[in-house]
Protein backbone atom coordinates (compact mmCIF):
# COMPACT_ATOMS: atom_id res chain seq x y z
CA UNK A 1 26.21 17.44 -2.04
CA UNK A 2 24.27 14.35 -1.42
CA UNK A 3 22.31 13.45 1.69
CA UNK A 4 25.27 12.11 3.45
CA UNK A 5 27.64 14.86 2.62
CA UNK A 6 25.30 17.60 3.82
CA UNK A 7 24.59 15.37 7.17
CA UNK A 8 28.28 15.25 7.66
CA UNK A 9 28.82 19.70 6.76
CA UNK A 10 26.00 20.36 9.39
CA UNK A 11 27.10 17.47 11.77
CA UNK A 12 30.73 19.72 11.53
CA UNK A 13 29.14 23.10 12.10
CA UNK A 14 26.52 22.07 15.21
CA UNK A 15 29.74 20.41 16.69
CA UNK A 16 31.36 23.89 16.17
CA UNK A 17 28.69 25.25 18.63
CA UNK A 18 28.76 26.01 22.50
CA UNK A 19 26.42 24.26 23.71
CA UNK A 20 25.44 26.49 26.92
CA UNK A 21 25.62 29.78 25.22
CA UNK A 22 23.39 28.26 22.49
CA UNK A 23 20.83 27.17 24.97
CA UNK A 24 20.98 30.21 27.33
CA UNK A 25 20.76 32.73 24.05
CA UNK A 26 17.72 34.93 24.30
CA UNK A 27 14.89 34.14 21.13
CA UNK A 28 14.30 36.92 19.20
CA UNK A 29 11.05 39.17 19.72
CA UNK A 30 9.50 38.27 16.74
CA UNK A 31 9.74 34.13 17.70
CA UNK A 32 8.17 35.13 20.91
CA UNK A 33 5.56 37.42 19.35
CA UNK A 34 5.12 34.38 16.99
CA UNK A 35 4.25 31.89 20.24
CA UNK A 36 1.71 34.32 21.46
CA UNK A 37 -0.45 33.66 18.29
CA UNK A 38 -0.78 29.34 19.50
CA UNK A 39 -2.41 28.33 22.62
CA UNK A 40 -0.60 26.68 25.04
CA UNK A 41 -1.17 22.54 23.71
CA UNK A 42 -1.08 22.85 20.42
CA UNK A 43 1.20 21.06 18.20
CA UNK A 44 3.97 22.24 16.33
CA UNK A 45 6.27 20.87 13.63
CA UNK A 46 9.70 22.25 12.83
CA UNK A 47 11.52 21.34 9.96
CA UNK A 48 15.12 21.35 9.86
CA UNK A 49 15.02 22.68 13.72
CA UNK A 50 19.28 22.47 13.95
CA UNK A 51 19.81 22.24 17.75
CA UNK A 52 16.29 23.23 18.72
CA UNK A 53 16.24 26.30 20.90
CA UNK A 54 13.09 27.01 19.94
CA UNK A 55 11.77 23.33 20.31
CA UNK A 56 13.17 23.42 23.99
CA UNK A 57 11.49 26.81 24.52
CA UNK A 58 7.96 25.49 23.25
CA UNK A 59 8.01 22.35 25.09
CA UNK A 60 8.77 24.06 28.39
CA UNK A 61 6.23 25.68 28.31
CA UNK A 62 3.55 22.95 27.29
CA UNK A 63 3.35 22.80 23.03
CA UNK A 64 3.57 19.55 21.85
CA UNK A 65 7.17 19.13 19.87
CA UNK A 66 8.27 17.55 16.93
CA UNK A 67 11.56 18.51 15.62
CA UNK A 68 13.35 17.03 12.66
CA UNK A 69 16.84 17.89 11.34
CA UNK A 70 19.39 15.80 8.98
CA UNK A 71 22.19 16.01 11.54
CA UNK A 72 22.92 13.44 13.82
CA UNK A 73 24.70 15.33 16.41
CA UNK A 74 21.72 18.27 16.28
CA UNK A 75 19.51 15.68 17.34
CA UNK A 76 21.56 14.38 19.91
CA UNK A 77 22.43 17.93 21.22
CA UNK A 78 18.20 18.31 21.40
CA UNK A 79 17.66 14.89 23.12
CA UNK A 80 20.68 15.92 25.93
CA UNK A 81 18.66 19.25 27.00
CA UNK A 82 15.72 17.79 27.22
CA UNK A 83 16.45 14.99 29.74
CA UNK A 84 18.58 17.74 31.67
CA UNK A 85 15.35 20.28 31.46
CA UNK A 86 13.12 17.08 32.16
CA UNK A 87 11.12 17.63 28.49
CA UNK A 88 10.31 15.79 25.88
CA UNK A 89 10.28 16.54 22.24
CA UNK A 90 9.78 14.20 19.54
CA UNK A 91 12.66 14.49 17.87
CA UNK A 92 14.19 13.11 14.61
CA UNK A 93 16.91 12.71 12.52
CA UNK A 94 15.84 12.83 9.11
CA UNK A 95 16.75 14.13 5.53
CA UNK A 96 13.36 16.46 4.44
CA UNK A 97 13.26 15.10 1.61
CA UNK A 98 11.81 11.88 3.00
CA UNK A 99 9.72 13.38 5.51
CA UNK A 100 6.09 12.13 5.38
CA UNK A 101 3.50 13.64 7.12
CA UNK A 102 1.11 11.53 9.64
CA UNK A 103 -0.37 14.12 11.46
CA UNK A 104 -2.09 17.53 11.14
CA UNK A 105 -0.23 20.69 13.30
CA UNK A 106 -1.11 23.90 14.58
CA UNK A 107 2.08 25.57 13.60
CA UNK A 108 4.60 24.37 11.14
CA UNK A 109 8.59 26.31 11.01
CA UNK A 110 10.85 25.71 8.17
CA UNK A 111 12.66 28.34 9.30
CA UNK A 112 16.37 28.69 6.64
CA UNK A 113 16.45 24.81 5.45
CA UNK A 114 14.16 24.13 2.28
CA UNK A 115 16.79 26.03 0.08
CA UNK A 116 18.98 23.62 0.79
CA UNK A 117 16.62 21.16 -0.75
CA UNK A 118 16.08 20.52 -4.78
CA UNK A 119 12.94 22.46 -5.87
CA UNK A 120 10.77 19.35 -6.36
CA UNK A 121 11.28 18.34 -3.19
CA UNK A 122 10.33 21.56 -1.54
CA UNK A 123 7.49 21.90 -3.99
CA UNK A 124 5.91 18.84 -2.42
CA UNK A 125 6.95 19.39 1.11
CA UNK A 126 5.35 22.71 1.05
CA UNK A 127 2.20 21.85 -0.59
CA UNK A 128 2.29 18.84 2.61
CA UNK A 129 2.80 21.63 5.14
CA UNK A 130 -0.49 23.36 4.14
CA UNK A 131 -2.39 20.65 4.06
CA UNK A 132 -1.41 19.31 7.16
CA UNK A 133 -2.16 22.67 9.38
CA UNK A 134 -5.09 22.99 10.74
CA UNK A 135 -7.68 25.65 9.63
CA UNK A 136 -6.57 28.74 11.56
CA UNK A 137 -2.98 27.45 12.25
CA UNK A 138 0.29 29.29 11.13
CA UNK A 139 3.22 28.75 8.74
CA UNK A 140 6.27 30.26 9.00
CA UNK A 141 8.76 29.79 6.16
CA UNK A 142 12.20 31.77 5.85
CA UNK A 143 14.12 30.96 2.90
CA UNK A 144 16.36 32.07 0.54
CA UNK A 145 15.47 33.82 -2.88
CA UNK A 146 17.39 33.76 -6.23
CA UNK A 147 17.86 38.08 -6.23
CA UNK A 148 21.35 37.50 -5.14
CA UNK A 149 23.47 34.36 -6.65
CA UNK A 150 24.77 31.47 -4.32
CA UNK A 151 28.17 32.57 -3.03
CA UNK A 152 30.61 30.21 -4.44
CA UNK A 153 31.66 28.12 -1.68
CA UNK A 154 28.01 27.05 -0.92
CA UNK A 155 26.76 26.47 -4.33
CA UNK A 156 27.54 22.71 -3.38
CA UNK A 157 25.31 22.72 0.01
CA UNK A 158 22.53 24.54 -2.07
CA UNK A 159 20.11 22.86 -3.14
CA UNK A 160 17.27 24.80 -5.92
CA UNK A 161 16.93 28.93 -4.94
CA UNK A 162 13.12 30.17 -4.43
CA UNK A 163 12.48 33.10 -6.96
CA UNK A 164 12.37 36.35 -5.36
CA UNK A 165 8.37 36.37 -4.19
CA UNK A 166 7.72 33.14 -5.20
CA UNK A 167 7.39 32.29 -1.15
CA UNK A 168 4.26 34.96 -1.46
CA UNK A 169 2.79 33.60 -3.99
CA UNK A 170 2.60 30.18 -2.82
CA UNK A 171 0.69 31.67 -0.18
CA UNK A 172 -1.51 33.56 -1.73
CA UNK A 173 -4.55 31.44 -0.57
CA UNK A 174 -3.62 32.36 3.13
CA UNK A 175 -4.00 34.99 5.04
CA UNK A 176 -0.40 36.63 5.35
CA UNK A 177 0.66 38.10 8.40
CA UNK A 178 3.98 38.82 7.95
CA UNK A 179 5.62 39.13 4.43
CA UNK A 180 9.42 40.43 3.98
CA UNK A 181 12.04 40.75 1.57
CA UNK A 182 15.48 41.61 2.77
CA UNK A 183 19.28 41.14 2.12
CA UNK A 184 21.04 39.43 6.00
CA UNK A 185 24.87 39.50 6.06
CA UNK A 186 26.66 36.59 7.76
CA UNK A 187 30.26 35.46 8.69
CA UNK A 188 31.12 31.99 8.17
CA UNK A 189 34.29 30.60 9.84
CA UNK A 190 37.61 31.59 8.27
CA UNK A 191 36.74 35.12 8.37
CA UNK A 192 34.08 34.33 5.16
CA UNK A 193 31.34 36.89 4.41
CA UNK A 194 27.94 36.18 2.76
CA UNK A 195 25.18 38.26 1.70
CA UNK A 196 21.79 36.23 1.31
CA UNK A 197 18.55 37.57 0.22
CA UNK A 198 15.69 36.79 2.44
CA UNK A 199 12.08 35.95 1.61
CA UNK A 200 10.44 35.61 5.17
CA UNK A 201 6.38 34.52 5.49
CA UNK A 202 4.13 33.98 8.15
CA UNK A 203 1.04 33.11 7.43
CA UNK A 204 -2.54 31.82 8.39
CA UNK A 205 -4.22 29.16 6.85
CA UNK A 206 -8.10 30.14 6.39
């Protein structure tokens, strides 16, 4: 898929989504654990935030927000909570492949989207993220690896795999907090179920 194709498959699936159930869903304990290691202030950067629970969640309580996803209606979905909630987040919509960075951040969350990406692109946008967090500020990256192959109805949404590890490795120069390997299983609509193998990383920058 090109850049408009995958705008219009994620445009489908965030239009899929109730809205209220999505916003009044519970973060995991591990996201909240995650906030606890950022003071209150500091800026954060998520790339390829869908409909931006976590944004909202941040921003209420003081981070400053930028948010950037490729879908049009995620975006819109992000900008109609925040006027209800009386927040703002910077939010844009924006393929990550043409993301530039103008600004350094405290944390930066690509949490599930640079596999959808073609590896040069995520080679670069990576090597931008650590640049552009400040000493003592966090990463965390979830993507998915190569151990299992791309079921066959998304091998046109997916973009270049990460080798099993590689994530780790790219890392290496940080301190890692968290480093995990696992297989998730998913149901997509029409009763369709994935397997996808998991490399998840958070990590410190030193």
């Amino acid at each position: 898929m090109d850049g408009p194709e995958k705008q219009d498959y994620w445009d489908d699936i965030f239009r899929s989504i109730n809205k209220s159930e999505y916003y009044d869903k519970n973060l995991s304990s591990e996201v909240l654990d995650l906030v606890k290691l950022i003071k209150t202030g500091n800026a954060v950067l998520d790339l390829g935030c869908g409909m931006g629970r976590f944004d909202i969640y941040l921003s209420e309580r003081g981070f400053d927000v930028t948010a950037i996803d490729i879908s049009e209606t995620a975006v819109k979905c992000i900008n109609s909570e925040c006027r209800k909630r009386s927040i703002s987040i910077n939010v844009k919509q924006q393929d990550l492949c043409d993301f530039q960075f103008d600004r350094k951040y405290d944390l930066i969350l690509a949490h599930g989207s640079l596999q959808f990406l073609p590896r040069s692109c995520w080679t670069r946008l990576i090597g931008d993220m650590k640049d552009n967090t400040n000493v003592g500020g966090l990463n965390y990256v979830v993507v998915f690896s190569d151990m299992i192959p791309t079921p066959p109805d998304m091998e046109d949404l997916m973009g270049d795999l990460f080798r099993e590890g590689e994530l780790f490795e790219i890392y290496e120069d940080w301190e890692i907090l968290v480093q995990e390997s696992f297989v998730k299983e998913d149901e997509h609509p029409g009763n369709i179920r994935h397997q996808h193998p998991i490399n998840k990383l958070i990590a410190r920058k030193k």
